[in-house]
Each structure stands twice: as structure tokens, then as C-alpha cells.
Protein backbone atom coordinates (compact mmCIF):
# COMPACT_ATOMS: atom_id res chain seq x y z
CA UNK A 1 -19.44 -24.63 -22.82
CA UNK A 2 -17.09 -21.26 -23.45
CA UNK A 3 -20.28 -19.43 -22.29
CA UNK A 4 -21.20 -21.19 -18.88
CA UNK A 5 -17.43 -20.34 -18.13
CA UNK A 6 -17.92 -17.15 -18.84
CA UNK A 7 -21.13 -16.65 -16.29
CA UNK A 8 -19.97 -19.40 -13.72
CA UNK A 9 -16.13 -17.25 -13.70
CA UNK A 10 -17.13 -14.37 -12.52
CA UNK A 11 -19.83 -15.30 -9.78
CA UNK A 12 -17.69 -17.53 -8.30
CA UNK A 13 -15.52 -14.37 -7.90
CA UNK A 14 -17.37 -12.31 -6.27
CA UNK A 15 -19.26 -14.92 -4.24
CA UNK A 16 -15.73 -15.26 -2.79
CA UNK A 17 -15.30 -11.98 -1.95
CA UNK A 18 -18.45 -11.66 -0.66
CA UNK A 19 -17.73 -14.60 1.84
CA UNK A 20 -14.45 -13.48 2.95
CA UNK A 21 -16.42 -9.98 3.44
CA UNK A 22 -19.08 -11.55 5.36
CA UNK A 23 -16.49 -13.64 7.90
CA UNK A 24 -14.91 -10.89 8.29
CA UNK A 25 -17.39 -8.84 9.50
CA UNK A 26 -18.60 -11.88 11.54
CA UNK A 27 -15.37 -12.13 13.05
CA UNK A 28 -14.38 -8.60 14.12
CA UNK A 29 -18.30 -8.36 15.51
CA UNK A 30 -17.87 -11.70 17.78
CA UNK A 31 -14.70 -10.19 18.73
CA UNK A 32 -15.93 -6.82 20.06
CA UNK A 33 -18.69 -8.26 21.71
CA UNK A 34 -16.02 -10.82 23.53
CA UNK A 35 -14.29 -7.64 24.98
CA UNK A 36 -18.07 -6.08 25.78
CA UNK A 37 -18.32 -8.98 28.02
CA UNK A 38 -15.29 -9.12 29.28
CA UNK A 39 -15.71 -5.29 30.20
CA UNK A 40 -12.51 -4.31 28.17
CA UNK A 41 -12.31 -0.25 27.01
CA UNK A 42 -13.73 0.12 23.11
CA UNK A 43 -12.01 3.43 22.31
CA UNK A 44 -9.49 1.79 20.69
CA UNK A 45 -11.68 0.60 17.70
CA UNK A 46 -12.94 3.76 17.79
CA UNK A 47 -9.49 6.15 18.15
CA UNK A 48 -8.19 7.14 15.03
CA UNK A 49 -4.59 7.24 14.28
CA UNK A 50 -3.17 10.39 12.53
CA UNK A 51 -0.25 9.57 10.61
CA UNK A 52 1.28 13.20 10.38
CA UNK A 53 4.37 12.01 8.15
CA UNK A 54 2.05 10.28 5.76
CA UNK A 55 2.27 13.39 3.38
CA UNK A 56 5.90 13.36 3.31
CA UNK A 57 5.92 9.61 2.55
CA UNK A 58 3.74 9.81 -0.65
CA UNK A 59 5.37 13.30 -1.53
CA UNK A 60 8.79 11.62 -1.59
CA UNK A 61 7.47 8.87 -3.29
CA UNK A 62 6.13 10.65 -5.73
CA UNK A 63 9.51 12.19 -6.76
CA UNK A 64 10.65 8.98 -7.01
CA UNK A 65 8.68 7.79 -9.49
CA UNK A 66 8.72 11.21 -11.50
CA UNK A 67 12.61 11.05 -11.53
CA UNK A 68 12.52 7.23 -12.52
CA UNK A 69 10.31 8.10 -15.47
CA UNK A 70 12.94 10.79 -16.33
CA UNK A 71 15.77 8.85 -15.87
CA UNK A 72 14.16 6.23 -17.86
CA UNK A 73 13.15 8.33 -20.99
CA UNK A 74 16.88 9.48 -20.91
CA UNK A 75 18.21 5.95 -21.01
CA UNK A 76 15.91 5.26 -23.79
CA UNK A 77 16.47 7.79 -26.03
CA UNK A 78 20.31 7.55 -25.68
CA UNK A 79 21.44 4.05 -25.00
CA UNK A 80 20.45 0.63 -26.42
CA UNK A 81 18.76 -0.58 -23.33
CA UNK A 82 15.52 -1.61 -23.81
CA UNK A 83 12.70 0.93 -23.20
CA UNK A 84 10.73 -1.34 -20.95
CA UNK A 85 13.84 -2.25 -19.02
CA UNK A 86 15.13 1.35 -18.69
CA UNK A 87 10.79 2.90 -17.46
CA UNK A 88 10.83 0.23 -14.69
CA UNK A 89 14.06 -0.44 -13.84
CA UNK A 90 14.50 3.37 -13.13
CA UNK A 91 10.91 3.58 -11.56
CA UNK A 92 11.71 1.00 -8.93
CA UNK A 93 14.96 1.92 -8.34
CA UNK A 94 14.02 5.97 -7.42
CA UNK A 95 10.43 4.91 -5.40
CA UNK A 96 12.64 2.64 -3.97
CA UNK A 97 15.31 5.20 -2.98
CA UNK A 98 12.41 7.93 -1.92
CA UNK A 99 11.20 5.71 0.34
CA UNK A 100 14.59 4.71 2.14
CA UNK A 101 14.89 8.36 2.06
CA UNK A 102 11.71 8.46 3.77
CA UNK A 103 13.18 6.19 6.64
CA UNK A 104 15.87 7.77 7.19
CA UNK A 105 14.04 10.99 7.68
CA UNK A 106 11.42 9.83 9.88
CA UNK A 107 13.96 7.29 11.99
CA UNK A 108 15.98 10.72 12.59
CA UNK A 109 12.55 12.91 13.58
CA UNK A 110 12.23 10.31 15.80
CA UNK A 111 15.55 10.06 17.62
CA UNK A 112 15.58 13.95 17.88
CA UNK A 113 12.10 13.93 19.47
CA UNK A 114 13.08 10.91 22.21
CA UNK A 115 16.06 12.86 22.79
């Protein structure tokens, strides 16, 4: 019994994924060729979006989580927090504040190029 689980487990997986794969293939194709008929402009499947600030975003990130593990080692070697607490806690809380940093950086690019 243990072994059929084993087999049947897995297949059933990826059968899933293979479905959802498959209808969503079938559903992006039956809506492109809705807009072919309806003579709509394709270049927008087709155009692809540079994010420029993208590097700045997983840069700052980065940091974040680099400082967290920092912060974290220093908590655990001199306080009676727990280590896991201290490692996540402090990873969360810096990606967290990188990426409002982020935000706030990119919200005020913004602003000065609408200006």
C-alpha cells in the first residue's frame, strides 16, 4: 500500500501541472487568435518591457538580507534570543526595509521625472 502511494503521489503531481500548463497555453492561444479576428494590434504580446530599476531593486535587497544575517549573528552571539528568532527576524525586517527603501527611491525618480 506505502508503495502505490509512493508512485500514484507524484504522478498525480505533475499530471497537474501538466494540465494547468496545457490550459494555459490553450487559453492564451484562443485568446490571441480572438484579437487576430477581431483585427486588434499583436505587438503588445510581443513588446518587451525593460524594467531599468530592476537592478537597484534586487541590489537593495540584497543588502537587506546581508545586513539581517549580520544583525542576526550579532544578536545571537550576545543576547539570549534565540538564534532562529534573531537570523529571520533580522532577515525580514532589513529585506523588508531595502525594499521600502526601494519605493521610496523609485516613487521620488518618478515625481522628479513628471515634474
Amino acid at each position: 500500500m506505502e508503495s502505490a502511494a509512493s508512485v500514484i503521489v507524484p504522478v498525480v503531481f505533475f499530471g497537474c501541472i501538466a494540465a494547468s500548463i496545457y490550459l494555459f497555453l490553450l487559453t492564451r492561444h484562443k485568446e490571441r487568435m480572438a484579437l487576430i479576428e477581431k483585427g486588434s494590434d499583436l505587438s503588445q504580446f510581443y513588446a518587451k518591457k525593460k524594467n531599468a530599476s530592476a537592478p537597484l531593486k534586487y541590489a537593495l535587497l540584497f543588502i537587506g538580507f546581508a545586513l539581517g544575517l549580520l544583525i542576526g549573528f550579532i544578536l545571537d552571539m550576545y543576547t539570549k534570543i534565540p538564534s532562529e528568532v534573531a537570523y529571520f527576524s533580522m532577515i525580514f525586517l532589513f529585506g523588508g526595509i531595502s525594499l521600502l527603501t526601494y519605493y521610496l527611491i523609485k516613487s521620488k525618480l518618478h515625481k522628479d521625472n513628471n515634474e
